[in-house]
Protein backbone atom coordinates (compact mmCIF):
# COMPACT_ATOMS: atom_id res chain seq x y z
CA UNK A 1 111.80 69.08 124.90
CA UNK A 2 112.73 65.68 123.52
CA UNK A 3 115.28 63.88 125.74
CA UNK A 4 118.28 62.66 123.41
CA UNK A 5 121.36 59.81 123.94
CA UNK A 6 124.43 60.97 122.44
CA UNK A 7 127.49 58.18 121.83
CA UNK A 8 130.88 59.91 121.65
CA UNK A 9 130.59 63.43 120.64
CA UNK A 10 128.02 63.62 118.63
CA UNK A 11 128.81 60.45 116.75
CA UNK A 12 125.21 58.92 116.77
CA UNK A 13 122.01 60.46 118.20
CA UNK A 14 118.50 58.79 118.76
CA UNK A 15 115.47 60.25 120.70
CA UNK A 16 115.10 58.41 124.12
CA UNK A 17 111.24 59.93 124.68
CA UNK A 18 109.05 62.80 123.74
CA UNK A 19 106.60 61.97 127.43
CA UNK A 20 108.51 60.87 129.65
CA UNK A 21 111.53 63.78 130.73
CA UNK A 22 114.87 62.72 132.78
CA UNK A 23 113.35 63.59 136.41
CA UNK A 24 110.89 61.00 135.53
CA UNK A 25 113.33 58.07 134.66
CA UNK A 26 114.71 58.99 137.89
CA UNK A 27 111.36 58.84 140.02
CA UNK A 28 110.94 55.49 138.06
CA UNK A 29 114.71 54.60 139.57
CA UNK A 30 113.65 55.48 142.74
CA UNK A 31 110.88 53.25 143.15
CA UNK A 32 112.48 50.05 141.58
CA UNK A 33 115.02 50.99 144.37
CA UNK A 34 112.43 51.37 147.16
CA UNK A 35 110.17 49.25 145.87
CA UNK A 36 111.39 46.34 143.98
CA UNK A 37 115.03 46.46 145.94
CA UNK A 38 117.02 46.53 142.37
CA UNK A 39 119.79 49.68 141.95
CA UNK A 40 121.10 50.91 138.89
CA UNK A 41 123.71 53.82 139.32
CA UNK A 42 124.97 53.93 135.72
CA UNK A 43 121.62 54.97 134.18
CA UNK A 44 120.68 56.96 137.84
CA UNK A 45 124.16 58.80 136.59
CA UNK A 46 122.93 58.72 132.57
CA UNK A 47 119.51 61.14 134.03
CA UNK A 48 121.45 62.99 136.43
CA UNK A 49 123.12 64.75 133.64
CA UNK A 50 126.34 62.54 133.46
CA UNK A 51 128.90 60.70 130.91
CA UNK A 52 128.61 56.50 131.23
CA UNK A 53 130.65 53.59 130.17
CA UNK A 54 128.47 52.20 128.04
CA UNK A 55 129.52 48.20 128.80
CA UNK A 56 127.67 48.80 132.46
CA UNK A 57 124.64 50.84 130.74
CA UNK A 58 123.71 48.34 128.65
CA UNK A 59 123.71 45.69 131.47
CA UNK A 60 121.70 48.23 133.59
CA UNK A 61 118.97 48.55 130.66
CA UNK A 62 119.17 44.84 130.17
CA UNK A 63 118.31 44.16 133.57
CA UNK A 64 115.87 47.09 134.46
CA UNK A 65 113.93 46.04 131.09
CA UNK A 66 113.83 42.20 132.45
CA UNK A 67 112.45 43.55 135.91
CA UNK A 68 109.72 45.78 134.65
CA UNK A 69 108.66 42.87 132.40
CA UNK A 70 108.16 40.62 135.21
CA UNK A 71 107.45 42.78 137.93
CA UNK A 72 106.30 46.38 136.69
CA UNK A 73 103.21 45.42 137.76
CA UNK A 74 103.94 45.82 141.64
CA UNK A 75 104.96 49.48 140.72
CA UNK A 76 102.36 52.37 140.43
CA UNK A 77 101.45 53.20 136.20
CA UNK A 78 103.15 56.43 134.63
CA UNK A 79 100.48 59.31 134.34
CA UNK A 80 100.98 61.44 130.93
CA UNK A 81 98.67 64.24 129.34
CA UNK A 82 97.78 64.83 126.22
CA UNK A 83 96.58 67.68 123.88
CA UNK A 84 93.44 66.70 122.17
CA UNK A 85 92.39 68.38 118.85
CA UNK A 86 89.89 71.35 118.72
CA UNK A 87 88.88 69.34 115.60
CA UNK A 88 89.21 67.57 113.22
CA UNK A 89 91.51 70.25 111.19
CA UNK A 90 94.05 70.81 114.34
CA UNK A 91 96.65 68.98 113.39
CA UNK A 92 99.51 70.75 115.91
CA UNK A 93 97.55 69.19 118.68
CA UNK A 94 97.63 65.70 116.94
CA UNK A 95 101.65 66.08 116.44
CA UNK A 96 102.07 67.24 120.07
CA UNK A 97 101.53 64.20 121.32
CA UNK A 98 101.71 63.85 125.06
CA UNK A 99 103.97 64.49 127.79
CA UNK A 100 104.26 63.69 132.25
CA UNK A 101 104.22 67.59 132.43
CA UNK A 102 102.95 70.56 131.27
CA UNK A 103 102.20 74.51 131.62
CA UNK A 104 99.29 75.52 130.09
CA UNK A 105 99.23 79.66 130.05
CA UNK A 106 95.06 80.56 130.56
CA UNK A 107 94.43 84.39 130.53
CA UNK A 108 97.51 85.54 132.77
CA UNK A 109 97.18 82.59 135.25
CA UNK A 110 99.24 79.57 134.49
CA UNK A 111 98.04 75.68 135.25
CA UNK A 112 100.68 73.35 135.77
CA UNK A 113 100.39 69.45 134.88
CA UNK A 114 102.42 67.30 136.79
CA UNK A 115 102.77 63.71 136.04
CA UNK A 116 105.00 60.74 135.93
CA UNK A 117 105.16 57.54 138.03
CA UNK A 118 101.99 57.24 140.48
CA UNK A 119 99.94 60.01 140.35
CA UNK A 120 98.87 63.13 138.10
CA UNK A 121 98.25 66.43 139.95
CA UNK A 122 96.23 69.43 138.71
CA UNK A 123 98.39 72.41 140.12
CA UNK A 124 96.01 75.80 139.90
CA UNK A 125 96.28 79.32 140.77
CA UNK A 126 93.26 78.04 142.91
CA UNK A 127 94.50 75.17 144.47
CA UNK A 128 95.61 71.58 143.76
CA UNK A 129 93.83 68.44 143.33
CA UNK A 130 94.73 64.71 142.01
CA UNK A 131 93.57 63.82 138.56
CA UNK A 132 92.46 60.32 137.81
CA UNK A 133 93.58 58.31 134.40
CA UNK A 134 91.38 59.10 131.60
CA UNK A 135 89.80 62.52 132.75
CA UNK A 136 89.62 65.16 130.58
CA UNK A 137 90.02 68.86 131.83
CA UNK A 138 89.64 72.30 129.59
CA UNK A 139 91.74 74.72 130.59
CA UNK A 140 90.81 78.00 128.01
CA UNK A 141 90.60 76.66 124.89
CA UNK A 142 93.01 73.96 125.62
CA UNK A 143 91.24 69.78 126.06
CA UNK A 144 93.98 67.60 127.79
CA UNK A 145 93.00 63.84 128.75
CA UNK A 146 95.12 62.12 131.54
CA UNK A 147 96.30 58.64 130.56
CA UNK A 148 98.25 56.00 132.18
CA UNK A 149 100.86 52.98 131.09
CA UNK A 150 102.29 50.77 132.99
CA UNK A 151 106.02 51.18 133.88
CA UNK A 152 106.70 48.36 131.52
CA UNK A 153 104.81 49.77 128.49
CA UNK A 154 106.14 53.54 129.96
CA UNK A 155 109.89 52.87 129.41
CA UNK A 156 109.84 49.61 127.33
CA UNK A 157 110.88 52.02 124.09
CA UNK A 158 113.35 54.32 125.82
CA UNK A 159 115.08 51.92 127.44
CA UNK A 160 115.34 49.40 123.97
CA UNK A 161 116.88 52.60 122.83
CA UNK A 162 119.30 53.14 125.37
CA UNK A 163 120.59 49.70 124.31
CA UNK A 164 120.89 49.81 120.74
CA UNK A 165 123.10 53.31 121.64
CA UNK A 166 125.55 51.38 124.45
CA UNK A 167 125.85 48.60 121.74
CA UNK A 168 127.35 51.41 119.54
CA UNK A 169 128.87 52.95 122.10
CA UNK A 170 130.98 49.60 122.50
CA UNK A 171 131.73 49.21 119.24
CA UNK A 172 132.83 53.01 118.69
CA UNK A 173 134.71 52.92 122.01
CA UNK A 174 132.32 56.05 123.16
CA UNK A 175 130.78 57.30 126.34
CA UNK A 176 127.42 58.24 126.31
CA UNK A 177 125.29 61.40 127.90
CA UNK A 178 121.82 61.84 127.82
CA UNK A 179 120.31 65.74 126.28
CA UNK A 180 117.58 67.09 128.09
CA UNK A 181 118.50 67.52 131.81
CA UNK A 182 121.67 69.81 133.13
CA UNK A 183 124.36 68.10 134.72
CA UNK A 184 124.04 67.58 138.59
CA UNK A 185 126.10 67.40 141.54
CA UNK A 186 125.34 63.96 141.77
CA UNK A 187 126.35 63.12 138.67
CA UNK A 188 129.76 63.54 139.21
C-alpha cells in the first residue's frame, strides 16, 4: 500500500512513496541517528503514526534532504524488488512497480522479501539467505530483480513531498499525519 501525507483533515493529499513503506523511513532515521549523529523527532513522530506541526517538519525535511545530499554516501543503499514482466504483454507487472518488501504466495508456501536500508534478505520456508543488488530470483511463475539506490536518490522524492505538504500545511494552519502505518505508542 501507497504511504500518503494528509494536511488538515483531508484538506490536501499527495503520495509520499509506492517502495519505500513507513518502517523503512524509520530504519533510514535510525541510521542518520547512529550513523551520521543528526536526529529528527518530528518526522521519527510523522512514521510512527503521529499528527506534526508542520513549521518543525518542514525544517526536519529541509535538513535531512541537505544531509543525504552531502553525506548519504557514508550510509548503506536502500534495497527494493521488483516484478518483472512474463512478457512483453504483462502489463500488471510493469504498473507494479517495486517495493522494500514483499510476500510472494508459491504453491501453499509463502517467500517473504525483505528490504530497505542495507541489505535485502530472501526469507524461505527453507531457510534464509542475503540477496545481492541486481539478482534476479523466480519464485513460481513470479521474476523479481533486487535493486539498490542510494539513500539520497531513495528518499530524495518523498521527502521533496513532505515539503511541498508542510508548506501547505503552514499556509492552511493544518497538522499533518502520514497514511500507511498505525499509530504507535511512541508516537504519542
Amino acid at each position: 500500500m501507497p504511504v500518503y501525507v494528509v494536511v488538515g483533515r483531508g484538506r490536501f493529499t499527495d503520495r509520499v512513496s509506492t517502495v519505500f513503506f513507513p518502517k523503512d523511513f524509520l530504519n533510514l532515521l535510525d541510521r542518520v541517528e547512529s550513523e551520521l549523529n543528526a536526529s529528527f523527532p518530528n518526522l521519527r513522530k510523522l512514521f510512527n503514526g503521529g499528527e506534526v506541526e508542520p513549521g518543525a517538519l518542514l525544517e526536519e525535511a529541509l535538513n535531512l534532504l541537505l544531509l543525504l545530499k552531502e553525506r548519504g554516501s557514508e550510509l548503506p543503499p536502500a534495497f527494493f524488488f521488483a516484478v518483472l514482466p512474463k512478457d512483453f504483454e504483462d502489463v500488471a507487472s510493469i504498473i507494479g512497480g517495486g517495493a522494500s518488501s514483499m510476500a510472494i504466495p508459491v504453491e501453499g508456501r509463502v517467500y517473504e522479501l525483505i528490504g530497505g536500508f542495507g541489505k535485502a534478505i530472501l526469507r524461505a520456508p527453507e531457510g534464509e539467505r542475503e540477496l545481492k543488488a541486481g539478482e534476479e530470483l523466480s519464485l513460481g511463475t513470479v521474476r523479481v530483480k533486487v535493486f539498490t539506490r542510494q539513500a539520497y536518490e531513495a528518499v530524495a522524492g518523498p521527502l521533496k513531498t513532505l515539503v511541498v505538504a508542510a508548506l501547505l500545511a503552514i499556509r492552511e494552519r493544518q497538522t499533518m499525519r502520514v497514511l500507511g502505518c498505525a499509530p504507535s505508542a511512541a508516537a504519542a
